[in-house]
N, C-alpha and C. Protein backbone atom coordinates (compact mmCIF):
# COMPACT_ATOMS: atom_id res chain seq x y z
N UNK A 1 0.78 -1.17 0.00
CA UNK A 1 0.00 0.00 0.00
C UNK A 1 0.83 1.25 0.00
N UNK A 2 1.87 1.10 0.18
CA UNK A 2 3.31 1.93 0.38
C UNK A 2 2.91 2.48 -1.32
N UNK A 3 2.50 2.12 -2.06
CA UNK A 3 2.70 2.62 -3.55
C UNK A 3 1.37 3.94 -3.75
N UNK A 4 0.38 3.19 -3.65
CA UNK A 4 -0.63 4.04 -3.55
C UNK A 4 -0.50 4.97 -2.84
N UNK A 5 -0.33 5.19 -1.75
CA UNK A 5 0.08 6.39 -1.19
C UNK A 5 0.91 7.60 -1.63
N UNK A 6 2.37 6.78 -1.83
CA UNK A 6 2.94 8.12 -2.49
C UNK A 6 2.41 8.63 -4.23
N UNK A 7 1.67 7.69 -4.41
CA UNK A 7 1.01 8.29 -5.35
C UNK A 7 -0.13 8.76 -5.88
N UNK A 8 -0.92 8.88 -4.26
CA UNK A 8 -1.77 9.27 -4.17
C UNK A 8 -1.45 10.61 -3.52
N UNK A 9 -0.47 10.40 -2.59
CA UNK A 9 -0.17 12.20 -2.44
C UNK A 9 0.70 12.40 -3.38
N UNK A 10 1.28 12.10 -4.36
CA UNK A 10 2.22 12.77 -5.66
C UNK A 10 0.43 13.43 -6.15
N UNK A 11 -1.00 13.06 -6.55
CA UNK A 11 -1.30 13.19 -7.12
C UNK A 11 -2.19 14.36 -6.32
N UNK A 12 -2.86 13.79 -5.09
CA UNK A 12 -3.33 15.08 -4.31
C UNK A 12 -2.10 16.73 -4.48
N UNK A 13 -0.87 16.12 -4.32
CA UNK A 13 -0.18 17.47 -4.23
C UNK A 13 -0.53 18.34 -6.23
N UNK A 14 -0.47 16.93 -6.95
CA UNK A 14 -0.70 17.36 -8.14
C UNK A 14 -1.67 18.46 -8.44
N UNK A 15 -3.11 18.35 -7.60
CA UNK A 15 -3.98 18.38 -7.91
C UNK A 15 -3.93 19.67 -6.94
N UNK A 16 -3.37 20.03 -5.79
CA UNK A 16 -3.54 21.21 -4.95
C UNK A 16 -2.84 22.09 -5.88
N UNK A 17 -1.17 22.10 -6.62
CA UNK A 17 -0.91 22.74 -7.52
C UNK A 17 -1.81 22.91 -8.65
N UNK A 18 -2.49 21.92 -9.08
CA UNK A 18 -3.56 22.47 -10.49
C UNK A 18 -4.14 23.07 -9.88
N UNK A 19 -5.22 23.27 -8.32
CA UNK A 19 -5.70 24.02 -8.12
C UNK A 19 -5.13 25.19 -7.76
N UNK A 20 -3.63 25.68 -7.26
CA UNK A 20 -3.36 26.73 -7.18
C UNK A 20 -2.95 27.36 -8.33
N UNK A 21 -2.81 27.24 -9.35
CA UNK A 21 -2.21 27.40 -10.58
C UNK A 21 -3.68 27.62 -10.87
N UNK A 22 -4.34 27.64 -11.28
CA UNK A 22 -5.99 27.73 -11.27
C UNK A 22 -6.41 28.88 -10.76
N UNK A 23 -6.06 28.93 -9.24
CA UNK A 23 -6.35 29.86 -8.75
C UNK A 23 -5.86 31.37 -8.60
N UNK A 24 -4.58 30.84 -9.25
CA UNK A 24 -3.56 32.53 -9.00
C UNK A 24 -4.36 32.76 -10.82
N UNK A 25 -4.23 31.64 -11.81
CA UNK A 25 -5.09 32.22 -12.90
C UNK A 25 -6.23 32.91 -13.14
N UNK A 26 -6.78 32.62 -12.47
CA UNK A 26 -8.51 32.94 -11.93
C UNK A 26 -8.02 34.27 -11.20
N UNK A 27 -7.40 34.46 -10.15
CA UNK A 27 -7.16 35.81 -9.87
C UNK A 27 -6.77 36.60 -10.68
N UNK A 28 -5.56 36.14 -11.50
CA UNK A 28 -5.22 36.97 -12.45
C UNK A 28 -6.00 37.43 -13.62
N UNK A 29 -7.05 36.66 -13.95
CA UNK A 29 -8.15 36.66 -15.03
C UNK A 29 -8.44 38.01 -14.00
N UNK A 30 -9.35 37.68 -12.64
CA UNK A 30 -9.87 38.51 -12.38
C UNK A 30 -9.21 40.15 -12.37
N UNK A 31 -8.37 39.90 -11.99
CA UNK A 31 -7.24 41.17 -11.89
C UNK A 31 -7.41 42.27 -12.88
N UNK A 32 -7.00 41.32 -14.18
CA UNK A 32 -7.09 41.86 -15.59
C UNK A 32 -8.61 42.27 -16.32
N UNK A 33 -9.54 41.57 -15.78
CA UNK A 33 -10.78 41.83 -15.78
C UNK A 33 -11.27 43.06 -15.07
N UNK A 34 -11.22 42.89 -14.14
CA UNK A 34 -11.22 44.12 -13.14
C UNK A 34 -10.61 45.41 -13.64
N UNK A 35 -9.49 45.48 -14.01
CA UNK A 35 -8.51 46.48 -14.19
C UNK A 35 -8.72 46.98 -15.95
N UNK A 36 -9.63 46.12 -16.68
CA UNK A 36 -10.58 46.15 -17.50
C UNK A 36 -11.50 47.11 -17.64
N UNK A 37 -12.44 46.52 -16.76
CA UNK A 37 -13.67 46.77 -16.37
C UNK A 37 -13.53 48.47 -15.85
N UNK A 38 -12.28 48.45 -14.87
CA UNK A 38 -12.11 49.72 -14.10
C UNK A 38 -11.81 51.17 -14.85
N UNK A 39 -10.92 50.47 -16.07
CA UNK A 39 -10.25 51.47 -17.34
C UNK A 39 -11.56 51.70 -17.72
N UNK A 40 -12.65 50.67 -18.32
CA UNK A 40 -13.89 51.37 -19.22
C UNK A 40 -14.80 51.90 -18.57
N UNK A 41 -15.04 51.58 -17.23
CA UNK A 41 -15.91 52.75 -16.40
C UNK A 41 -15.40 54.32 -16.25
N UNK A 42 -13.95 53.94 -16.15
CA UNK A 42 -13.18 55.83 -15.74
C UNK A 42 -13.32 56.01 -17.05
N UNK A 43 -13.04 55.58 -18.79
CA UNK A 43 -13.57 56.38 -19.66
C UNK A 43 -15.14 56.58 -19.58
N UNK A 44 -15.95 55.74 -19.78
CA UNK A 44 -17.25 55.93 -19.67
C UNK A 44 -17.67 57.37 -18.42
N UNK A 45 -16.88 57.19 -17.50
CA UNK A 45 -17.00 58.35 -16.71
C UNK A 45 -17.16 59.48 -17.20
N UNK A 46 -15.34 59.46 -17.77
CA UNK A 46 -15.20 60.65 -18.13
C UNK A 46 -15.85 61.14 -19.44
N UNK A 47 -16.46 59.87 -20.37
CA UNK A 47 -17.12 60.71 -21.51
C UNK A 47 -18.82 61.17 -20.81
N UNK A 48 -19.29 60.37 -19.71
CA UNK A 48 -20.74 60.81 -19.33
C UNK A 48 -20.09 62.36 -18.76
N UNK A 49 -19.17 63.15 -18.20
CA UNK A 49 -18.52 64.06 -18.14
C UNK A 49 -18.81 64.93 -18.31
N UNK A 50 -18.25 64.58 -19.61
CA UNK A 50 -18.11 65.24 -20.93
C UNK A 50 -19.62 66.00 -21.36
N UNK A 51 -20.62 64.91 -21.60
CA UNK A 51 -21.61 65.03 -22.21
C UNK A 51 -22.64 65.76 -21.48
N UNK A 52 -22.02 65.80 -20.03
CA UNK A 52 -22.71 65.98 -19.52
C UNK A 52 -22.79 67.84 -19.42
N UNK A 53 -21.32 68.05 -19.53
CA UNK A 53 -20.57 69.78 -19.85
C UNK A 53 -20.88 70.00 -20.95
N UNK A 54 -21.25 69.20 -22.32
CA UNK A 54 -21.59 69.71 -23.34
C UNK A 54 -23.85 69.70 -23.51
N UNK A 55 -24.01 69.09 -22.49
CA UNK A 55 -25.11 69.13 -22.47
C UNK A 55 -25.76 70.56 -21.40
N UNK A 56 -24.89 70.83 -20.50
CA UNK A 56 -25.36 71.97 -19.57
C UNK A 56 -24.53 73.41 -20.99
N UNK A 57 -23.72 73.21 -21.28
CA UNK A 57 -23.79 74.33 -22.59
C UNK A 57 -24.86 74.50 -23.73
N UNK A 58 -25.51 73.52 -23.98
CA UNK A 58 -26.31 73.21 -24.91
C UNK A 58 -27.31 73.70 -24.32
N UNK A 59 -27.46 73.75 -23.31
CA UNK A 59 -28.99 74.30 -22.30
C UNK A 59 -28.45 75.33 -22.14
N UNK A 60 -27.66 76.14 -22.04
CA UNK A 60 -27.08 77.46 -21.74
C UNK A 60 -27.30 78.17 -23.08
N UNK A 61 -26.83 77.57 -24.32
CA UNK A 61 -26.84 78.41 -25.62
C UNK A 61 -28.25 78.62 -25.80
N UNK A 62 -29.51 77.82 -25.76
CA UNK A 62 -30.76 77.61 -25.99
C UNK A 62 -31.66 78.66 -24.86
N UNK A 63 -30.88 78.54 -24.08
CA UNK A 63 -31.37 79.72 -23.14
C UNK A 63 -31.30 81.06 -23.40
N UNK A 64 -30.16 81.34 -24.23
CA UNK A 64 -29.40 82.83 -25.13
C UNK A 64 -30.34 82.59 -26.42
N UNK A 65 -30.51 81.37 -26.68
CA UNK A 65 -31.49 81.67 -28.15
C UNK A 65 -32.55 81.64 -27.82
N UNK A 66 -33.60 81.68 -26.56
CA UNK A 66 -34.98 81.76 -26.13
C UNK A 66 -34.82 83.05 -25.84
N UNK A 67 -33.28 83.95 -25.23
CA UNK A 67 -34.29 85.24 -24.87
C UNK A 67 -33.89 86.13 -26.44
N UNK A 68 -32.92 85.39 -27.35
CA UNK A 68 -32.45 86.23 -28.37
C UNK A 68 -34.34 85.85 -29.15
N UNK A 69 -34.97 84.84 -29.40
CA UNK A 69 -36.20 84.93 -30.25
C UNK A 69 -37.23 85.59 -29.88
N UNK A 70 -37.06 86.12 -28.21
CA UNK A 70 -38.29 86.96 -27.96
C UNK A 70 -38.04 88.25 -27.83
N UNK A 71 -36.48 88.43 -28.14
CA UNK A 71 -35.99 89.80 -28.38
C UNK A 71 -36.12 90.29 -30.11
N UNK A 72 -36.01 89.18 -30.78
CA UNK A 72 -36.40 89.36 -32.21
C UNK A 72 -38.09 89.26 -33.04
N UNK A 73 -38.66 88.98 -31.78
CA UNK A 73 -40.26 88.67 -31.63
C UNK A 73 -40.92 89.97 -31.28
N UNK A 74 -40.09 90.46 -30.44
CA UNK A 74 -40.96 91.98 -30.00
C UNK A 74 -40.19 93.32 -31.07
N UNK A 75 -38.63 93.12 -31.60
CA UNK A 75 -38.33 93.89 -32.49
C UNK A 75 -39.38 93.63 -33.86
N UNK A 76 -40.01 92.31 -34.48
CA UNK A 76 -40.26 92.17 -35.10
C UNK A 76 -42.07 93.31 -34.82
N UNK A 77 -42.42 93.10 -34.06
CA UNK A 77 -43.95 93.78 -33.78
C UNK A 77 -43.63 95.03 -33.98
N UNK A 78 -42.64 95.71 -33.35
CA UNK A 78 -42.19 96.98 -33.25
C UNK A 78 -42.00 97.54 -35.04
N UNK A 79 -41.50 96.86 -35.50
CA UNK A 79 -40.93 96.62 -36.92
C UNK A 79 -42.27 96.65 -38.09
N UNK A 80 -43.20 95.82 -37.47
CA UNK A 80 -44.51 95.78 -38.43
C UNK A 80 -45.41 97.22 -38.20
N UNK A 81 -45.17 97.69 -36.47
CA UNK A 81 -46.01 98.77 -36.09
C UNK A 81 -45.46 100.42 -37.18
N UNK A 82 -44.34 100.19 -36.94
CA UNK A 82 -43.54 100.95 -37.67
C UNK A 82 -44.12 100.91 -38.80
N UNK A 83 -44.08 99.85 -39.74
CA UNK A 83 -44.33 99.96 -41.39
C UNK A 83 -45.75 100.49 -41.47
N UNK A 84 -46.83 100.29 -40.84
CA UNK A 84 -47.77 100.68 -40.65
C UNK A 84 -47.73 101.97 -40.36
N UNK A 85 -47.01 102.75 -39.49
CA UNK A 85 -47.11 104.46 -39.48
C UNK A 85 -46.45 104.91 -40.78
N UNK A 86 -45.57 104.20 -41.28
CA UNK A 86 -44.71 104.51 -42.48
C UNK A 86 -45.98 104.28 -43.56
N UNK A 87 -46.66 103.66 -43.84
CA UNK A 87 -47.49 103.16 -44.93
C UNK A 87 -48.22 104.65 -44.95
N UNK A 88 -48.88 104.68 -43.79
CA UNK A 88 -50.27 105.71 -43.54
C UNK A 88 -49.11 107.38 -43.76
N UNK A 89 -48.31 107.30 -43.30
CA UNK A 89 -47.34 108.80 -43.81
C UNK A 89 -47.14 108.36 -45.52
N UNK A 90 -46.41 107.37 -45.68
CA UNK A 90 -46.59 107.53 -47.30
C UNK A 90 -48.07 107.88 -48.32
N UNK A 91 -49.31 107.37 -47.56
CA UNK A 91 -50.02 108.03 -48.08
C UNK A 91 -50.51 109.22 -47.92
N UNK A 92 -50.50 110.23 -46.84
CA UNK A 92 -50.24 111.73 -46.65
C UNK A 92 -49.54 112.02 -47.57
N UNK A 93 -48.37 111.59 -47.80
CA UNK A 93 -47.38 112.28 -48.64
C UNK A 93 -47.85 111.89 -50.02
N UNK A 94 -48.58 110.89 -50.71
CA UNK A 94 -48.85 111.04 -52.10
C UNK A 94 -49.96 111.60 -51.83
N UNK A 95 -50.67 111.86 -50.83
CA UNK A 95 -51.93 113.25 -51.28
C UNK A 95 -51.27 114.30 -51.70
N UNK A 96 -50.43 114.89 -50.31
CA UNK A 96 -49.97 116.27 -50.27
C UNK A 96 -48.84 116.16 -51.76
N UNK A 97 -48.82 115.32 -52.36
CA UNK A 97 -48.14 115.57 -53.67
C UNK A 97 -48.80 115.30 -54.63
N UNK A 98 -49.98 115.11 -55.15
CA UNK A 98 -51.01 115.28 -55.89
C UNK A 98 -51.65 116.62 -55.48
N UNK A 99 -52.14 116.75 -54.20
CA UNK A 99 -52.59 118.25 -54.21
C UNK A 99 -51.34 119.14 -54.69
N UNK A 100 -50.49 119.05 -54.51
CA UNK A 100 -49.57 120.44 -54.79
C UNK A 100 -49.10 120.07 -56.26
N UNK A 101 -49.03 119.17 -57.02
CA UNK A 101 -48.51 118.27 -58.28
C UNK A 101 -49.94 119.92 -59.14
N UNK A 102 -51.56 119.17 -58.37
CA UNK A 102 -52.32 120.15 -59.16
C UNK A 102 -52.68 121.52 -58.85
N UNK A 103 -52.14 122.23 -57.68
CA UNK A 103 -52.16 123.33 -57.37
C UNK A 103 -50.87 123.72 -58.48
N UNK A 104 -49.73 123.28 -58.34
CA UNK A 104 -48.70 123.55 -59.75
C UNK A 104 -49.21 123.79 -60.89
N UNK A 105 -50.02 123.11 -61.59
CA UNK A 105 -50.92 122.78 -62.59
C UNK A 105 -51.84 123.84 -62.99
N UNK A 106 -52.18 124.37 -61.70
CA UNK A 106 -53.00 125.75 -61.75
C UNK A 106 -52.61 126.63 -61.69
N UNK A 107 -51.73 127.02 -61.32
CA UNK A 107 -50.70 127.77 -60.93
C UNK A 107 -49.98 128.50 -62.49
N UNK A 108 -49.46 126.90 -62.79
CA UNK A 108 -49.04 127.02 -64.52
C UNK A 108 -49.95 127.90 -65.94
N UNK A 109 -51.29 127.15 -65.19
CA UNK A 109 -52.35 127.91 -66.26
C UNK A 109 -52.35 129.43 -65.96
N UNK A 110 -52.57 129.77 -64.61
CA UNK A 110 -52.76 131.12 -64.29
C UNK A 110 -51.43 131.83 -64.80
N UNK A 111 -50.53 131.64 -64.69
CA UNK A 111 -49.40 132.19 -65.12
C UNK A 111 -49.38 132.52 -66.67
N UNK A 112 -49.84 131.13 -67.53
CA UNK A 112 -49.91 131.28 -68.77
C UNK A 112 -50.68 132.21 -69.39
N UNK A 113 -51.80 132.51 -68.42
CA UNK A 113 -53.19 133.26 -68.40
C UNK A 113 -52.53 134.67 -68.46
N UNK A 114 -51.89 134.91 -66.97
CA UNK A 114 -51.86 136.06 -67.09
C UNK A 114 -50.15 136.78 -68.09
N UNK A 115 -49.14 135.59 -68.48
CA UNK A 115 -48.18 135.91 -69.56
C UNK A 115 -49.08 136.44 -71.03
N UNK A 116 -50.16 135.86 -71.61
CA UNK A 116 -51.57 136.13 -72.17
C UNK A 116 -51.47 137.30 -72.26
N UNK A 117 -52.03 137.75 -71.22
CA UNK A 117 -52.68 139.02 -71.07
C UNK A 117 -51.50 140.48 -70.99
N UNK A 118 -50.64 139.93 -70.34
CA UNK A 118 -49.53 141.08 -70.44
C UNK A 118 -49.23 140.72 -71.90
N UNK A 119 -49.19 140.03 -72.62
CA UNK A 119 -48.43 139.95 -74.19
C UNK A 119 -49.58 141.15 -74.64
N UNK A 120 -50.95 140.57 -74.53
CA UNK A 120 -52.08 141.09 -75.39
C UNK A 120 -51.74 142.53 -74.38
N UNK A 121 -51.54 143.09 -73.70
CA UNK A 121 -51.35 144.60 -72.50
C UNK A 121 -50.20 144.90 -73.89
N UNK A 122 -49.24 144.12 -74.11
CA UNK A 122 -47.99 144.65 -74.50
C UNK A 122 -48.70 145.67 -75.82
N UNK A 123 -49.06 144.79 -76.68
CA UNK A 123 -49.62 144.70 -77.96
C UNK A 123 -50.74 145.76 -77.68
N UNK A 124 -51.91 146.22 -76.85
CA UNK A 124 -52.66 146.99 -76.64
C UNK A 124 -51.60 148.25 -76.65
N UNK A 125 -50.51 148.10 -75.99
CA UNK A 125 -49.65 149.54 -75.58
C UNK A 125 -48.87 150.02 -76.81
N UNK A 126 -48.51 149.07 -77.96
CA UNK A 126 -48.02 149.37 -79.10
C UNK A 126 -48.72 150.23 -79.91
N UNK A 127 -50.25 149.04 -79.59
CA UNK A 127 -51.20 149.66 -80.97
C UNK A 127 -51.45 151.72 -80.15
N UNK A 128 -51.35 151.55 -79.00
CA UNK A 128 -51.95 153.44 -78.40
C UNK A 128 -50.90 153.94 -78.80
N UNK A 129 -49.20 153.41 -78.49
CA UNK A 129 -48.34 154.29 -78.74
C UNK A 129 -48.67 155.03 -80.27
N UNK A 130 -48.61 153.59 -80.92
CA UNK A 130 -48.73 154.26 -82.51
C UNK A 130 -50.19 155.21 -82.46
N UNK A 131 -51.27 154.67 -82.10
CA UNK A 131 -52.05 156.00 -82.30
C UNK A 131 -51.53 157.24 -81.64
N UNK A 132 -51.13 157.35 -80.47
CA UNK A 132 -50.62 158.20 -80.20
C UNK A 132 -50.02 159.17 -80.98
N UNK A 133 -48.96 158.93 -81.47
CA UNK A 133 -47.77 159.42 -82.52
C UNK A 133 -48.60 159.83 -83.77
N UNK A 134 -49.74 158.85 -84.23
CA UNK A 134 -50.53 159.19 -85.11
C UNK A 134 -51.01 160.41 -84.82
N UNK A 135 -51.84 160.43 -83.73
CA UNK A 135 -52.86 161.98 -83.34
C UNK A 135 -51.27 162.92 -83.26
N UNK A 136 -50.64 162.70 -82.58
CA UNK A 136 -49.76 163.90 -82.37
C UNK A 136 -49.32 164.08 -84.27
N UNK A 137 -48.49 163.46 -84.78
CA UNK A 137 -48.69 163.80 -86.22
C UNK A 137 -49.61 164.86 -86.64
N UNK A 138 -50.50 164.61 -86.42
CA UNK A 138 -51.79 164.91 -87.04
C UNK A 138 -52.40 166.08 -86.74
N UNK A 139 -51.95 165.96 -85.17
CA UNK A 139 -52.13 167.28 -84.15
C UNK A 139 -51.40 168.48 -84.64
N UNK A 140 -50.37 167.56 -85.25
CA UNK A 140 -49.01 168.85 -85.64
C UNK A 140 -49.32 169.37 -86.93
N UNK A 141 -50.31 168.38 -87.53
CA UNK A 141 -50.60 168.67 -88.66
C UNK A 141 -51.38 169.97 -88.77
N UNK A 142 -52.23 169.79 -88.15
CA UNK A 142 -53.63 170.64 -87.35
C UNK A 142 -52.81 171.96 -87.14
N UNK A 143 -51.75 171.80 -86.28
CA UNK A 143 -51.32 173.20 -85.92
C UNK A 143 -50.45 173.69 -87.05
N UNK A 144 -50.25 173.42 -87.52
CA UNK A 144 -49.95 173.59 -89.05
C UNK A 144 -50.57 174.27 -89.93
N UNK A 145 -51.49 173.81 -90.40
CA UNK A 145 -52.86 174.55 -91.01
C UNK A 145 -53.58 175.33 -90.18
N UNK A 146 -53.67 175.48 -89.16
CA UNK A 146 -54.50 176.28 -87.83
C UNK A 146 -53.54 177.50 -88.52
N UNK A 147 -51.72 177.46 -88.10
CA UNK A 147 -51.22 178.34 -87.98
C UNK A 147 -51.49 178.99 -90.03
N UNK A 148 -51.04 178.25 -90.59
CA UNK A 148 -51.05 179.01 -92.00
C UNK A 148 -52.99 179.55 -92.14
N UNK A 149 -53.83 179.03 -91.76
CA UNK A 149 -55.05 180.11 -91.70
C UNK A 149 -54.75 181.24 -90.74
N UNK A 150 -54.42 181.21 -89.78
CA UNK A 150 -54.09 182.30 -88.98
C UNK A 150 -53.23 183.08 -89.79
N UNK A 151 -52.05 183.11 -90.08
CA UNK A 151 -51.15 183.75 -91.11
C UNK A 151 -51.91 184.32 -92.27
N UNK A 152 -52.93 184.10 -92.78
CA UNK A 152 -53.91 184.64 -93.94
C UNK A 152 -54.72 185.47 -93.62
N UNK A 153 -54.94 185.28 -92.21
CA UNK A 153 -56.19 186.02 -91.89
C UNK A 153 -55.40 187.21 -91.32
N UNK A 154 -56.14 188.33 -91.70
CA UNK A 154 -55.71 189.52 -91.50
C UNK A 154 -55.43 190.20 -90.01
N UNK A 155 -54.23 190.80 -89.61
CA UNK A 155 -54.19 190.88 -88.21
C UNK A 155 -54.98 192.28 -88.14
N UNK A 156 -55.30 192.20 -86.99
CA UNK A 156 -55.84 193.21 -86.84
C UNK A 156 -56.12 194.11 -85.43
């Protein structure tokens, strides 16, 4: 029985080494697993981080573009109110430029009217001058013959 024995503890010892050899493997699996596991959580960390700084910016910019659209929402009302006083003045202003377009208009005629009338004044003052000059002629003529009858007629 002397045989079995030592080769039954050659094989128990066999078998405590397979199991420690097993077991420092198994730790070491775990080790490397772990140290695995540990690397992809600290990235995963650091990218939830990340996302998480690019997500509180993202709520920050959206916050600058909620008060920038109700700042471009009330410029915009302001903007329509405006075109509306602008519309209603542009039409004042094409009255008041049709009224004065035909007060011009009248204005033009009367002028023409009364350039008219000073031409025809001019022409009235030609035609008197010349009578004028005529009667005086004529006048002179008169005193002319007045004087040679006087000259005939006997003084006395």
């Amino acid at each position: 029985m002397s045989t079995p024995d030592p080769i039954l503890a050659a094989l128990t010892r066999l078998e405590e080494r397979l199991f420690e050899r097993l077991d420092e493997r198994i730790l070491e699996w775990r080790r490397e697993l772990r140290l695995d596991l540990d690397g992809r959580f600290d990235a995963m960390d650091k990218r939830l981080d990340r996302l998480e700084q690019e997500y509180e910016m993202l709520r920050a910019g959206m916050s600058h573009l909620e008060a920038d659209v109700g700042s471009l929402k009330s410029d915009v009302g302001s903007l329509k109110s405006d075109v509306g006083v602008l519309k209603d003045d542009l039409g004042s202003l094409k009255a008041s430029v049709e009224r004065i377009e035909w007060e011009i208009k009248s204005t033009k005629a009367a002028i023409e009217r009364l350039e008219a009338g000073l031409e025809q004044d001019r022409s009235d003052r030609q035609d008197l001058r010349e009578q004028v000059i005529e009667f005086r002629r004529r006048l002179a003529e008169l005193a002319e013959r007045v004087q040679a009858i006087e000259d005939r007629l006997p003084r006395g």
